[in-house]
N, C-alpha and C. Protein backbone atom coordinates (compact mmCIF):
# COMPACT_ATOMS: atom_id res chain seq x y z
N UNK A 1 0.85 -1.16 0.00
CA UNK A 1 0.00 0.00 0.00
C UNK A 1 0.90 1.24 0.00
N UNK A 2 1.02 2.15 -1.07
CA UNK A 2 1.34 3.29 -0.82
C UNK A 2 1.08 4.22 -0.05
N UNK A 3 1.67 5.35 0.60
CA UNK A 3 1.57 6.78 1.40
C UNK A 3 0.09 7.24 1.13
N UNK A 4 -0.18 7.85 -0.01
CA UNK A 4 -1.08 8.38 -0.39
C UNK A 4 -2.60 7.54 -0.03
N UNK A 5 -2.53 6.14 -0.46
CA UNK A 5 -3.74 5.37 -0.16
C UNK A 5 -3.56 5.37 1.29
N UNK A 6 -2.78 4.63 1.80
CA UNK A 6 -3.14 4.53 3.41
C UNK A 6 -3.27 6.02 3.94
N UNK A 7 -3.25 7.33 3.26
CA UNK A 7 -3.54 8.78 4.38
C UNK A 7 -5.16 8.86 4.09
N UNK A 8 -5.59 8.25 2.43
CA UNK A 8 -6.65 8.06 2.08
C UNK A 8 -7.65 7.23 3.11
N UNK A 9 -6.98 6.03 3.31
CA UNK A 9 -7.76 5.47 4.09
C UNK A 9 -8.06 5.77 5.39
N UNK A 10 -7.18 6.24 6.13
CA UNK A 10 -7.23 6.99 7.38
C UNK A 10 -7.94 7.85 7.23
N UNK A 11 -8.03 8.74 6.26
CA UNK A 11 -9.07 10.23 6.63
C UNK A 11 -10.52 9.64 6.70
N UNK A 12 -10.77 8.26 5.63
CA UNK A 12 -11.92 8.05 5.35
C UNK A 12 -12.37 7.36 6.84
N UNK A 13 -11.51 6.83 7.53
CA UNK A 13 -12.26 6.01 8.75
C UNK A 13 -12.32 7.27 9.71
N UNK A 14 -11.45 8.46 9.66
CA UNK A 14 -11.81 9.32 10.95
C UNK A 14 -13.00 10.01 10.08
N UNK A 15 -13.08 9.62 9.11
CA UNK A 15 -14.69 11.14 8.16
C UNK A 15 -16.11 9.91 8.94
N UNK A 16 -15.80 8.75 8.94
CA UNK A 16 -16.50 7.72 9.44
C UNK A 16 -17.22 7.79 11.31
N UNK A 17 -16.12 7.71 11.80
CA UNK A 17 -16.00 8.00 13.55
C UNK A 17 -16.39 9.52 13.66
N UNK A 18 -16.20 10.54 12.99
CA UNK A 18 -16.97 11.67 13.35
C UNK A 18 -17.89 11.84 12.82
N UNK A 19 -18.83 11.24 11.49
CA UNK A 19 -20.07 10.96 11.57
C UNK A 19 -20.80 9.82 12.62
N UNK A 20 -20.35 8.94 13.25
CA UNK A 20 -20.82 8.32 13.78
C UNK A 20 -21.35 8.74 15.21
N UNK A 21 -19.86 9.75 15.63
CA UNK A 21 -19.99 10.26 17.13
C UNK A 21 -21.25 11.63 17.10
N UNK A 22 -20.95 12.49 15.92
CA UNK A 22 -22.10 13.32 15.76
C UNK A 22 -23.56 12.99 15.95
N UNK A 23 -23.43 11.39 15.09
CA UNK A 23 -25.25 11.17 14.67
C UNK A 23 -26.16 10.75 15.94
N UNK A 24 -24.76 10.23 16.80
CA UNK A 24 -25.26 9.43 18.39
C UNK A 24 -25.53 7.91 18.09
N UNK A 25 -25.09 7.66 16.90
CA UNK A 25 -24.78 6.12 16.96
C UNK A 25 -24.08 5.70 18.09
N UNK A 26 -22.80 6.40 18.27
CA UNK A 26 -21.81 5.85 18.91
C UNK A 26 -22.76 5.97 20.69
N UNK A 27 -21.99 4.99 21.26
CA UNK A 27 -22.36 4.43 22.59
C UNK A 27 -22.61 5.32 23.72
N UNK A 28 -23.27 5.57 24.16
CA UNK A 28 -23.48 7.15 25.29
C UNK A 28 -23.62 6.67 26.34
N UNK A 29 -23.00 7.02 27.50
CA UNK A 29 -23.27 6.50 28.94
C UNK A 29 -25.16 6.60 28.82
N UNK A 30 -25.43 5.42 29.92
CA UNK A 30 -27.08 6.13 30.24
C UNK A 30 -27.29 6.65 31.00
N UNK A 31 -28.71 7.03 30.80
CA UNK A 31 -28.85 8.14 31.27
C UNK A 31 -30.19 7.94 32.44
N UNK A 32 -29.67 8.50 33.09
CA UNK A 32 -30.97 8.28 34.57
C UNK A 32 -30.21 7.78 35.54
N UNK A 33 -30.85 7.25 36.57
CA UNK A 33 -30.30 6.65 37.95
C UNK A 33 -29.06 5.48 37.74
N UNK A 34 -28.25 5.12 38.68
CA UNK A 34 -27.32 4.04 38.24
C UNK A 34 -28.21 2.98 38.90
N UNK A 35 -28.01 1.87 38.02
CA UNK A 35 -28.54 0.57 38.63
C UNK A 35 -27.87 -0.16 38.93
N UNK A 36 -27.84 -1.11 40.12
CA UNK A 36 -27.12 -2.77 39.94
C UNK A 36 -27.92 -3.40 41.24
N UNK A 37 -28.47 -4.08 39.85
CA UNK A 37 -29.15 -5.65 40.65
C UNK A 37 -28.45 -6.43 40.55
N UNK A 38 -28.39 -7.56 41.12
CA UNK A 38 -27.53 -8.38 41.13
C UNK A 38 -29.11 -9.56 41.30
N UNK A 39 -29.04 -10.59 40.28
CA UNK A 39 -29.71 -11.91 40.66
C UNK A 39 -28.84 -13.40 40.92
N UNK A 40 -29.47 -14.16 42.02
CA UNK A 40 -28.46 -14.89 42.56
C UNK A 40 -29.25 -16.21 42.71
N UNK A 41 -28.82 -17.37 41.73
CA UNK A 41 -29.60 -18.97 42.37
C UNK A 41 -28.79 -18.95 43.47
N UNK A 42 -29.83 -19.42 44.71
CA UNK A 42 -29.69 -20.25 45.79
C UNK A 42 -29.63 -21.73 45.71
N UNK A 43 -30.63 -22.21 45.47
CA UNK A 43 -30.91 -23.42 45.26
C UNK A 43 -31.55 -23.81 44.19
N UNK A 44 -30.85 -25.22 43.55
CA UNK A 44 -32.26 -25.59 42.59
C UNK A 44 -32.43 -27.37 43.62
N UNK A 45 -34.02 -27.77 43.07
CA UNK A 45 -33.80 -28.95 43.52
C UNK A 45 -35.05 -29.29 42.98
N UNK A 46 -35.42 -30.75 42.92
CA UNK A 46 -36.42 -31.92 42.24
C UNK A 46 -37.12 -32.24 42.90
N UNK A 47 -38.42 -31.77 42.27
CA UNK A 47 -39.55 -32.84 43.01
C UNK A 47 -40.13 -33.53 42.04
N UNK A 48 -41.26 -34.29 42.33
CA UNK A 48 -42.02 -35.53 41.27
C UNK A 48 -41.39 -35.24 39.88
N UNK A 49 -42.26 -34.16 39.73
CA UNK A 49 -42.00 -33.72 38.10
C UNK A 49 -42.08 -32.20 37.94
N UNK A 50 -40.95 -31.63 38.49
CA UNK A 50 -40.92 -30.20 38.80
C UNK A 50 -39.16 -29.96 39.11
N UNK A 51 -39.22 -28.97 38.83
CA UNK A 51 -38.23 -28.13 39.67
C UNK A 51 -38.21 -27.12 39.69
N UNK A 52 -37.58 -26.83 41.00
CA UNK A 52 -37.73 -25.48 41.85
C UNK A 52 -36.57 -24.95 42.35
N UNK A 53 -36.63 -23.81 41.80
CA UNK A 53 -35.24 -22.69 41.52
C UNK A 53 -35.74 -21.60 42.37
N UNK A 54 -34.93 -21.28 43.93
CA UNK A 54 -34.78 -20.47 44.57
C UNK A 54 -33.82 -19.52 44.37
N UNK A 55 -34.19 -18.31 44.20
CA UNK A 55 -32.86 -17.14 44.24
C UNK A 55 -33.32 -16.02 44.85
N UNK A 56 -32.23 -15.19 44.74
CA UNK A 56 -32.64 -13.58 45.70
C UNK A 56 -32.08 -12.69 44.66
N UNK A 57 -32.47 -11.38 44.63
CA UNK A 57 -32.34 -10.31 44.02
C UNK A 57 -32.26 -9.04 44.86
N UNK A 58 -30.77 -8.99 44.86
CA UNK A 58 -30.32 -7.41 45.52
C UNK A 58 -30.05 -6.30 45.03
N UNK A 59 -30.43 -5.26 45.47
CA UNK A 59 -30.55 -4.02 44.80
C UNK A 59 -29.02 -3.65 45.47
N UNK A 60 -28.09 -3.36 44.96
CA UNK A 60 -27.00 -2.78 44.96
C UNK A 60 -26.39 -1.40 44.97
N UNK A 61 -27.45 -0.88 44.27
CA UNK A 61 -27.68 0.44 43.62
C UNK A 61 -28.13 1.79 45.04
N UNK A 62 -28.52 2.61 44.43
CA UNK A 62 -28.85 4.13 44.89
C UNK A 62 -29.99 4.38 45.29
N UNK A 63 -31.06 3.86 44.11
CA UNK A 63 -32.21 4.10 44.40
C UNK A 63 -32.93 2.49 44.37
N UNK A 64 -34.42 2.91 44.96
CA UNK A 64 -35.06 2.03 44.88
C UNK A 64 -35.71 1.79 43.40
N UNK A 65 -35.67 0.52 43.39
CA UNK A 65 -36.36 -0.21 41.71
C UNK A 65 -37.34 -0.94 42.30
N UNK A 66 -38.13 -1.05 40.96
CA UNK A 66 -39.69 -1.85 41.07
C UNK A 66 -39.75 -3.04 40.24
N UNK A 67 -40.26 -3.93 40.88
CA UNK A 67 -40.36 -5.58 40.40
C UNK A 67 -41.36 -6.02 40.15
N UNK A 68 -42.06 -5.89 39.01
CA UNK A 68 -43.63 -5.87 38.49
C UNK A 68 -44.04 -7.81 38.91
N UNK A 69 -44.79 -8.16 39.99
CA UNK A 69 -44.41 -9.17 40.59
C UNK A 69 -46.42 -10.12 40.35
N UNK A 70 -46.16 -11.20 40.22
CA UNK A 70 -47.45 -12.07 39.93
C UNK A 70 -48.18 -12.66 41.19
N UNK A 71 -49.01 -12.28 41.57
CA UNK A 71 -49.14 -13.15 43.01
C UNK A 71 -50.43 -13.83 42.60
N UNK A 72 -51.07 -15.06 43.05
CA UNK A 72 -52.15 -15.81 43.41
C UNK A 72 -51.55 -16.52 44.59
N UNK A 73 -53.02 -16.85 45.10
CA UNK A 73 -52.63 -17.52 46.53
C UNK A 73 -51.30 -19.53 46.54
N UNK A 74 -50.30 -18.94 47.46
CA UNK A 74 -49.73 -19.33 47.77
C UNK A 74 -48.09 -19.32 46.54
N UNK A 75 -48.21 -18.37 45.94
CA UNK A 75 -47.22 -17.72 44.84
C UNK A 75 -46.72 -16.46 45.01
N UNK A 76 -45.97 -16.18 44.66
CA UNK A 76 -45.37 -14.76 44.22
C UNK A 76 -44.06 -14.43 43.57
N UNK A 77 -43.81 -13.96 42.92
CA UNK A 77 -42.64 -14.41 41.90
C UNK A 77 -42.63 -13.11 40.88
N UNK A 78 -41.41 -12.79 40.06
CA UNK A 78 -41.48 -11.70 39.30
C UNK A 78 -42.16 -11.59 37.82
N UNK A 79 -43.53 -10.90 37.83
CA UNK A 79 -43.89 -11.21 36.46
C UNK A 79 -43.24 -10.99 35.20
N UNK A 80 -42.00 -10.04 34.95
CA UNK A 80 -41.09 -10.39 33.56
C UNK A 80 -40.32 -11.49 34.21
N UNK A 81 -40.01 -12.59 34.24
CA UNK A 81 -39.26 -13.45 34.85
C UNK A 81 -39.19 -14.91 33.46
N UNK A 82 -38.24 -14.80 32.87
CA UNK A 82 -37.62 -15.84 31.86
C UNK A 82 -36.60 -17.02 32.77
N UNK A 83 -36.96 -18.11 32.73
CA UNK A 83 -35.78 -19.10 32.42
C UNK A 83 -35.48 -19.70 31.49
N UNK A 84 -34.58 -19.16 30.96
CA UNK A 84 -33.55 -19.29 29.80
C UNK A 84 -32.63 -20.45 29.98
N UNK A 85 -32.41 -21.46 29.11
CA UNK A 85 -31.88 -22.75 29.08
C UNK A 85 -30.60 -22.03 27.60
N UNK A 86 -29.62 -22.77 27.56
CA UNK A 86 -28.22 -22.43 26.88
C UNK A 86 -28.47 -23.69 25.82
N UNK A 87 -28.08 -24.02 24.72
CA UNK A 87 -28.30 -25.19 23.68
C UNK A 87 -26.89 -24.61 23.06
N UNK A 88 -25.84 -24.95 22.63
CA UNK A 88 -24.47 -25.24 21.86
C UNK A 88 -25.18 -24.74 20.50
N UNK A 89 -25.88 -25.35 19.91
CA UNK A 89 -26.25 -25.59 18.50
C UNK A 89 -27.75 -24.41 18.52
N UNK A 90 -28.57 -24.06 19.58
CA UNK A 90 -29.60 -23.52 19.18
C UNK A 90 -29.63 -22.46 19.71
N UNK A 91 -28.76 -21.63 20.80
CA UNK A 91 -28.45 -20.73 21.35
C UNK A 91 -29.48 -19.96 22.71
N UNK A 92 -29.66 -19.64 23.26
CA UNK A 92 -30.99 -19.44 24.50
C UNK A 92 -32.13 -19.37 23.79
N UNK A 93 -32.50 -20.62 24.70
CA UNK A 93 -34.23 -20.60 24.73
C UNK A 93 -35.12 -20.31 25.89
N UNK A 94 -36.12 -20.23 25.87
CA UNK A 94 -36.83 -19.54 27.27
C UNK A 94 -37.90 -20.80 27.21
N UNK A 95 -38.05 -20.58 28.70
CA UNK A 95 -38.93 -22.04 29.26
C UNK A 95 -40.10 -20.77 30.00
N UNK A 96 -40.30 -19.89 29.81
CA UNK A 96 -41.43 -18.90 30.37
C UNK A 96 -40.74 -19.10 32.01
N UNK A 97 -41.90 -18.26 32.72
CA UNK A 97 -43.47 -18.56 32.18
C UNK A 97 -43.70 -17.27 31.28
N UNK A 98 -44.82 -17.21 30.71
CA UNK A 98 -45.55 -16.50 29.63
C UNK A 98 -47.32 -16.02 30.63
N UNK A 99 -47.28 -15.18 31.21
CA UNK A 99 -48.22 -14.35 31.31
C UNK A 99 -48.26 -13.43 30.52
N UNK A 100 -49.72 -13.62 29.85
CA UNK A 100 -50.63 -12.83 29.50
C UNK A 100 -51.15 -11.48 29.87
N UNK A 101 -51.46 -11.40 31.08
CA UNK A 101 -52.60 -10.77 31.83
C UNK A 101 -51.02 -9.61 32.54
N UNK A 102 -51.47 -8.01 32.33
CA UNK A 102 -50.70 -7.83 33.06
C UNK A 102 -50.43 -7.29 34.25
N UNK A 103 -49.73 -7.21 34.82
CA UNK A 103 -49.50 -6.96 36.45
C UNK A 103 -49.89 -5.38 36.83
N UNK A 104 -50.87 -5.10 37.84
CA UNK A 104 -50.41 -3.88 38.38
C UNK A 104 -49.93 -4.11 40.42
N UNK A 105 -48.95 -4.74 40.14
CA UNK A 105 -48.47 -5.10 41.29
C UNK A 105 -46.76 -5.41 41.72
N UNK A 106 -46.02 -4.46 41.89
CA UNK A 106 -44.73 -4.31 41.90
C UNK A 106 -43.96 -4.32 43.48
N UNK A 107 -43.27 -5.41 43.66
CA UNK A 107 -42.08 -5.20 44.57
C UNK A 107 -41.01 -3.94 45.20
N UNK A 108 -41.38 -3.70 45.68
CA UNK A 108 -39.99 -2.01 45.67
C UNK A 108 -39.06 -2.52 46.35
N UNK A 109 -37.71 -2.22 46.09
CA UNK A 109 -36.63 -3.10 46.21
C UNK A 109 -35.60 -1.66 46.66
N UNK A 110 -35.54 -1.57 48.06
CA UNK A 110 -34.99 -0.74 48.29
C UNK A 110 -33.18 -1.02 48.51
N UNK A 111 -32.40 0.32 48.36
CA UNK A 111 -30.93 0.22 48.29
C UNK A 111 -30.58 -0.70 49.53
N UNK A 112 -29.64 -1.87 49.34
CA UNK A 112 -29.25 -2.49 50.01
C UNK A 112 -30.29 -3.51 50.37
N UNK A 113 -30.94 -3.76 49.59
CA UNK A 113 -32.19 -4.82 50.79
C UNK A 113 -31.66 -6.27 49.02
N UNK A 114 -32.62 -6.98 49.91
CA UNK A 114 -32.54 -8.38 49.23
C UNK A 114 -33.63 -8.26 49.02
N UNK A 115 -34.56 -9.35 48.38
CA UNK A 115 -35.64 -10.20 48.23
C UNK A 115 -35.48 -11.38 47.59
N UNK A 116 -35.98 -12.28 48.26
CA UNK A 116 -36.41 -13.89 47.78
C UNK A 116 -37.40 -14.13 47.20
N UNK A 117 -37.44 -15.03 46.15
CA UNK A 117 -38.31 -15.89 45.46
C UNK A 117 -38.27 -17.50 44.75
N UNK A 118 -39.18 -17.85 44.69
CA UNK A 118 -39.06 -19.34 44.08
C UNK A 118 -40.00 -19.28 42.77
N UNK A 119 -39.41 -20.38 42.00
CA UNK A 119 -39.60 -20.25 40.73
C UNK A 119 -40.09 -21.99 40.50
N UNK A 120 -40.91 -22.47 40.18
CA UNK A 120 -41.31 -23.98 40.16
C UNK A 120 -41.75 -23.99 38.79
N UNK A 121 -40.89 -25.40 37.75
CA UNK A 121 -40.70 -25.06 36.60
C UNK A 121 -41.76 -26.38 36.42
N UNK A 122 -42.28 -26.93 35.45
CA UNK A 122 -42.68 -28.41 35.39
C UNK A 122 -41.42 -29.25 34.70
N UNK A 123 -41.29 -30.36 34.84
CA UNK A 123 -40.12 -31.19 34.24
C UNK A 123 -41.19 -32.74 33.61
N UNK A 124 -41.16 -32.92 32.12
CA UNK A 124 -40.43 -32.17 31.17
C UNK A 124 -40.96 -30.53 31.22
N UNK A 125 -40.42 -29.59 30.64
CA UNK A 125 -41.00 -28.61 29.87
C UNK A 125 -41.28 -28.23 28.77
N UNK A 126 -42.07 -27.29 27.62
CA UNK A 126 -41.30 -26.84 26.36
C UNK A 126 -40.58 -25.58 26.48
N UNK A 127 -39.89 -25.79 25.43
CA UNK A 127 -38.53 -24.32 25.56
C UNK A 127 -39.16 -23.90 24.34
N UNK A 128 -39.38 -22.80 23.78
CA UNK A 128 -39.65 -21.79 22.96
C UNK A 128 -37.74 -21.32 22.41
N UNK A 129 -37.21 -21.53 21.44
CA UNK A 129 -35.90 -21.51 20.67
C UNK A 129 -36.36 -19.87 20.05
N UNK A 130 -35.44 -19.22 19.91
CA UNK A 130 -35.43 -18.47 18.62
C UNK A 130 -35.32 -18.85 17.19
N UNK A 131 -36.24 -17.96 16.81
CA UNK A 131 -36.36 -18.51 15.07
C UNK A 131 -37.43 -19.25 15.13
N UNK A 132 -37.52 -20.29 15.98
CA UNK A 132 -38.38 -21.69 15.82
C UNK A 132 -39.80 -20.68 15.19
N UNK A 133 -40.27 -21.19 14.14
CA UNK A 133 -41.92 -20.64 13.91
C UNK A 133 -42.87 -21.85 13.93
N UNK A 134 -42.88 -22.82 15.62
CA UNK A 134 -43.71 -23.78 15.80
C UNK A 134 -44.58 -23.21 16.74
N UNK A 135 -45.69 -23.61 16.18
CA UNK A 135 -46.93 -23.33 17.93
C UNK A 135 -46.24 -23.80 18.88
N UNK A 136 -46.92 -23.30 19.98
CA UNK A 136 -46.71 -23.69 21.30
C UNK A 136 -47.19 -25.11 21.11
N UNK A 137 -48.38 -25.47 20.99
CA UNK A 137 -48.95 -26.67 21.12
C UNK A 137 -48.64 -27.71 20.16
N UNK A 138 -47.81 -27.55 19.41
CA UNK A 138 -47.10 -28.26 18.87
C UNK A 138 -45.38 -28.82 19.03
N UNK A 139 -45.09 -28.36 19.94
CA UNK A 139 -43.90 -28.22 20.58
C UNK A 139 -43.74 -29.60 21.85
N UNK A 140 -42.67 -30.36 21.25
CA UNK A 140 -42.57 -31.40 22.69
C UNK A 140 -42.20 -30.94 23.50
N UNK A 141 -42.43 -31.25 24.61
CA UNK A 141 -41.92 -31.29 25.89
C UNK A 141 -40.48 -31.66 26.46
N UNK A 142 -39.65 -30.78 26.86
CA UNK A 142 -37.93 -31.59 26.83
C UNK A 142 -37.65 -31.62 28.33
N UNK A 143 -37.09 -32.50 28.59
CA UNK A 143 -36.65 -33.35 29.70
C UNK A 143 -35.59 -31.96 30.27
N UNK A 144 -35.54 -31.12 31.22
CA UNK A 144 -34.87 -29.97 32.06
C UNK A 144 -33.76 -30.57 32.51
N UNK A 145 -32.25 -30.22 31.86
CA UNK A 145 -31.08 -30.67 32.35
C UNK A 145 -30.18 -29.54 31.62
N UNK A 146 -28.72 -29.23 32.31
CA UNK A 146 -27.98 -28.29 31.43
C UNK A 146 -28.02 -26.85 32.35
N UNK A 147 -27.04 -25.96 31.71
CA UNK A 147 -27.30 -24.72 31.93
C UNK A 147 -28.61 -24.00 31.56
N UNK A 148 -28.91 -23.07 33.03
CA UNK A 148 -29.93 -21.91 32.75
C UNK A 148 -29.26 -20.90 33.47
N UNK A 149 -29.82 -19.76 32.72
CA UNK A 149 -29.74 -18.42 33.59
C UNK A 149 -31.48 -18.02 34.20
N UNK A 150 -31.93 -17.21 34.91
CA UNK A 150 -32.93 -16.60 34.67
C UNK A 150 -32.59 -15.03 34.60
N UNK A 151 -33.90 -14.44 33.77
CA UNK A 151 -33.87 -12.96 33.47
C UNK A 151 -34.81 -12.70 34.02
N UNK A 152 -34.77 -11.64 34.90
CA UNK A 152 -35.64 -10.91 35.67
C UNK A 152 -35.52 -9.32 35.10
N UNK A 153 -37.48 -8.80 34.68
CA UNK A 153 -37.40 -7.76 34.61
C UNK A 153 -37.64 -6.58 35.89
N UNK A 154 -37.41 -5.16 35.42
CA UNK A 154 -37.69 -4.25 36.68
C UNK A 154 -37.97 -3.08 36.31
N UNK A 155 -38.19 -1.89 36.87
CA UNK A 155 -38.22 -0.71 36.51
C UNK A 155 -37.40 0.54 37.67
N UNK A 156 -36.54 0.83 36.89
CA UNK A 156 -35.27 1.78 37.51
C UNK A 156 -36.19 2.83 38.36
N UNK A 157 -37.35 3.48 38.31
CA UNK A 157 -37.81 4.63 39.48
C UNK A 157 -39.67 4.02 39.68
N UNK A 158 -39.87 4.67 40.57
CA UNK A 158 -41.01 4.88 40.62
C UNK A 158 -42.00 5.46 40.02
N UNK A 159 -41.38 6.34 39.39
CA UNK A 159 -41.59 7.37 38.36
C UNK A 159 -42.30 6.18 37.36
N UNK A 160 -41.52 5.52 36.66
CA UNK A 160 -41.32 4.71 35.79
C UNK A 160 -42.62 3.63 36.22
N UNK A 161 -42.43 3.07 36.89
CA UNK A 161 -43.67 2.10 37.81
C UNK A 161 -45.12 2.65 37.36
N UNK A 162 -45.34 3.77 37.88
CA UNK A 162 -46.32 4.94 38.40
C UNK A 162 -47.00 5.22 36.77
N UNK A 163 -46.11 5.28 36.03
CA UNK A 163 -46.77 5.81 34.68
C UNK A 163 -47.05 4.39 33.75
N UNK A 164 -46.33 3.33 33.96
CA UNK A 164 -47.29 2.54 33.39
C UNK A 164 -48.15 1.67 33.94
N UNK A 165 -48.58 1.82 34.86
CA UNK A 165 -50.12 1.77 35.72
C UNK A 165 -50.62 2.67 35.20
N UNK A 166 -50.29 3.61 35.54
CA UNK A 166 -51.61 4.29 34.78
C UNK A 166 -51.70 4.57 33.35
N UNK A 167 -50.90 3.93 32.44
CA UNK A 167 -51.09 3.61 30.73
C UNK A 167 -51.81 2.27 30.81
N UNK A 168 -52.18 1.63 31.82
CA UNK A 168 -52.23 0.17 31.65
C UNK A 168 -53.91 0.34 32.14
N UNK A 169 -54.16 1.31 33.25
CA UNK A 169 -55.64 1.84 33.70
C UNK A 169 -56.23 2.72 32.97
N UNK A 170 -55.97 3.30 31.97
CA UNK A 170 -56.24 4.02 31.15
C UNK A 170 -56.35 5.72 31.78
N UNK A 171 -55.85 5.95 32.79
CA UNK A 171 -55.86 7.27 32.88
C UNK A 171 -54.73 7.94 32.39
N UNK A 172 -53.67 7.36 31.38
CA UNK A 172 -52.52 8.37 30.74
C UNK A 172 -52.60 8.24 29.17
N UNK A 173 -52.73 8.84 28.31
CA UNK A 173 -52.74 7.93 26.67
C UNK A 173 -51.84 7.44 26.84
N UNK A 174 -51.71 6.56 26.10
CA UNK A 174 -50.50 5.83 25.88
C UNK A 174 -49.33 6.54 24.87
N UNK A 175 -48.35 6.57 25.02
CA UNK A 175 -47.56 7.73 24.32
C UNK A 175 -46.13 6.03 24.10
N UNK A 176 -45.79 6.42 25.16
CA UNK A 176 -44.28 4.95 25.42
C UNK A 176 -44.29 4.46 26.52
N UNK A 177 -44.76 3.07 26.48
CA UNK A 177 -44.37 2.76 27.73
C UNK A 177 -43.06 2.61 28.27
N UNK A 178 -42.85 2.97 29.87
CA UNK A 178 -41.25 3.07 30.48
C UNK A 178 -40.73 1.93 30.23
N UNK A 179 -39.40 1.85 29.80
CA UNK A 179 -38.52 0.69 29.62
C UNK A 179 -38.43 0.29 30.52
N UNK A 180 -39.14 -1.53 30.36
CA UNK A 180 -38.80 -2.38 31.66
C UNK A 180 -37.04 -2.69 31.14
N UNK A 181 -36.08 -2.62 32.40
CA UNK A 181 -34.87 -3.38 32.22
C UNK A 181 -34.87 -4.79 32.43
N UNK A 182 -33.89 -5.68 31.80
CA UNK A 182 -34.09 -6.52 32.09
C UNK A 182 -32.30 -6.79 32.91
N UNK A 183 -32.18 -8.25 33.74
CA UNK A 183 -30.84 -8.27 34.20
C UNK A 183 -31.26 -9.99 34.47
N UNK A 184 -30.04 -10.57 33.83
CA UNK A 184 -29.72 -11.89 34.30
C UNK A 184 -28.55 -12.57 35.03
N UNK A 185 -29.33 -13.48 35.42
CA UNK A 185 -28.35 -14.47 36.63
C UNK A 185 -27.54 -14.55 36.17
N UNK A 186 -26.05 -15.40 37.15
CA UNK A 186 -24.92 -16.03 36.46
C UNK A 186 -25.44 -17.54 35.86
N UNK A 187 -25.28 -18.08 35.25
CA UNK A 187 -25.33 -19.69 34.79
C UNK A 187 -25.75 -20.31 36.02
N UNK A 188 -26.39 -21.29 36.42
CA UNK A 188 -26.53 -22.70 36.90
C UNK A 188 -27.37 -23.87 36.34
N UNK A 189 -26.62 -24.78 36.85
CA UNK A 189 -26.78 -26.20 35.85
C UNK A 189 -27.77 -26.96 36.88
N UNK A 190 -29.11 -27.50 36.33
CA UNK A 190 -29.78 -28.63 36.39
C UNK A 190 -29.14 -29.70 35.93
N UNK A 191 -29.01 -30.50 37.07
CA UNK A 191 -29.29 -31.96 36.97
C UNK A 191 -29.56 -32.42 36.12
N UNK A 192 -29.98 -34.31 35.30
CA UNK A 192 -30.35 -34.68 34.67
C UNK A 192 -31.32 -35.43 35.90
N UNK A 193 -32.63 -35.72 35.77
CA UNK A 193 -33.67 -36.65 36.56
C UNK A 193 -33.15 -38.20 36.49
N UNK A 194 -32.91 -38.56 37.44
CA UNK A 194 -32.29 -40.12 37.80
C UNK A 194 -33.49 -40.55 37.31
């Protein structure tokens, strides 16, 4: 490569990086409160044809966050809440759950505090793959073994909480709803069922 081409090419990648940094492509700290949750398996363990994944979720952070949470009697658990299974060849799949119906009922998770929950999966399950374009009800059932993470969603203020309740009750139009965040566990591995 000659002088001339490589000064060529250089101007063209910095004419590149200062359109990029101008347009706000490029990466911007965020913006709002700092967060850190931290989600943590405790335990997993087997029953008949189930398993049940205990963990806690600590707010680490500054402010208090909200945990849009599912309750019926003798439950309670986070309603964005994915367990995500790892596949080599098919890449994360989610084992739900999948509610429908949505929550106006949130956890407040103040700085420094914990909270516990349990998560009871059925074994087999179906996993929902990306890409896959199969019904649900057409989908076998797979035997729960291997790495999972779970993803738990939340909402960084109250603020945030507050306005989509009331987009969800109909006293705000709906304009955007607040970005639920989402944050996942480290890895843990299920068993295979003896």
């Amino acid at each position: 490569m000659t002088l001339p081409s490589a000064l060529k090419r250089v101007a063209v990648l910095s004419a590149l990086l200062t359109l990029l940094l101008a347009s706000g492509i490029a990466r911007t700290p965020p913006q709002g409160p700092i967060v850190s949750l931290r989600v943590r398996v405790v335990r997993v363990s087997r029953a008949s044809h189930s398993v049940e994944v205990r963990f806690t979720v600590t707010n680490a952070g500054p402010e208090t966050i909200f945990i849009p949470v599912i309750e019926v009697p003798g439950m309670r658990e986070p309603w964005a809440l994915q367990l995500m299974h790892f596949d080599t060849r098919r890449g994360s799949g989610s084992l739900g759950p999948f509610y429908d119906v949505p929550t106006g009922t949130a956890h407040a998770v103040e700085p420094n505090r914990t909270v516990s929950f349990v998560h009871s999966v059925s074994d087999p399950c179906i996993v929902v793959w990306p890409g896959e374009r199969i019904p649900r009800h057409h989908i076998k059932p797979t035997p729960l073994s291997g790495s999972y993470t779970l993803r738990i969603g939340y909402y960084r203020s109250e603020s945030d909480w507050k306005k989509r309740l009331s987009i969800l009750q109909g006293k705000t139009p709906y304009t955007q709803m607040p970005k639920l965040e989402l944050v996942d566990s480290e890895s843990f591995t299920i068993a295979p069922a003896e």
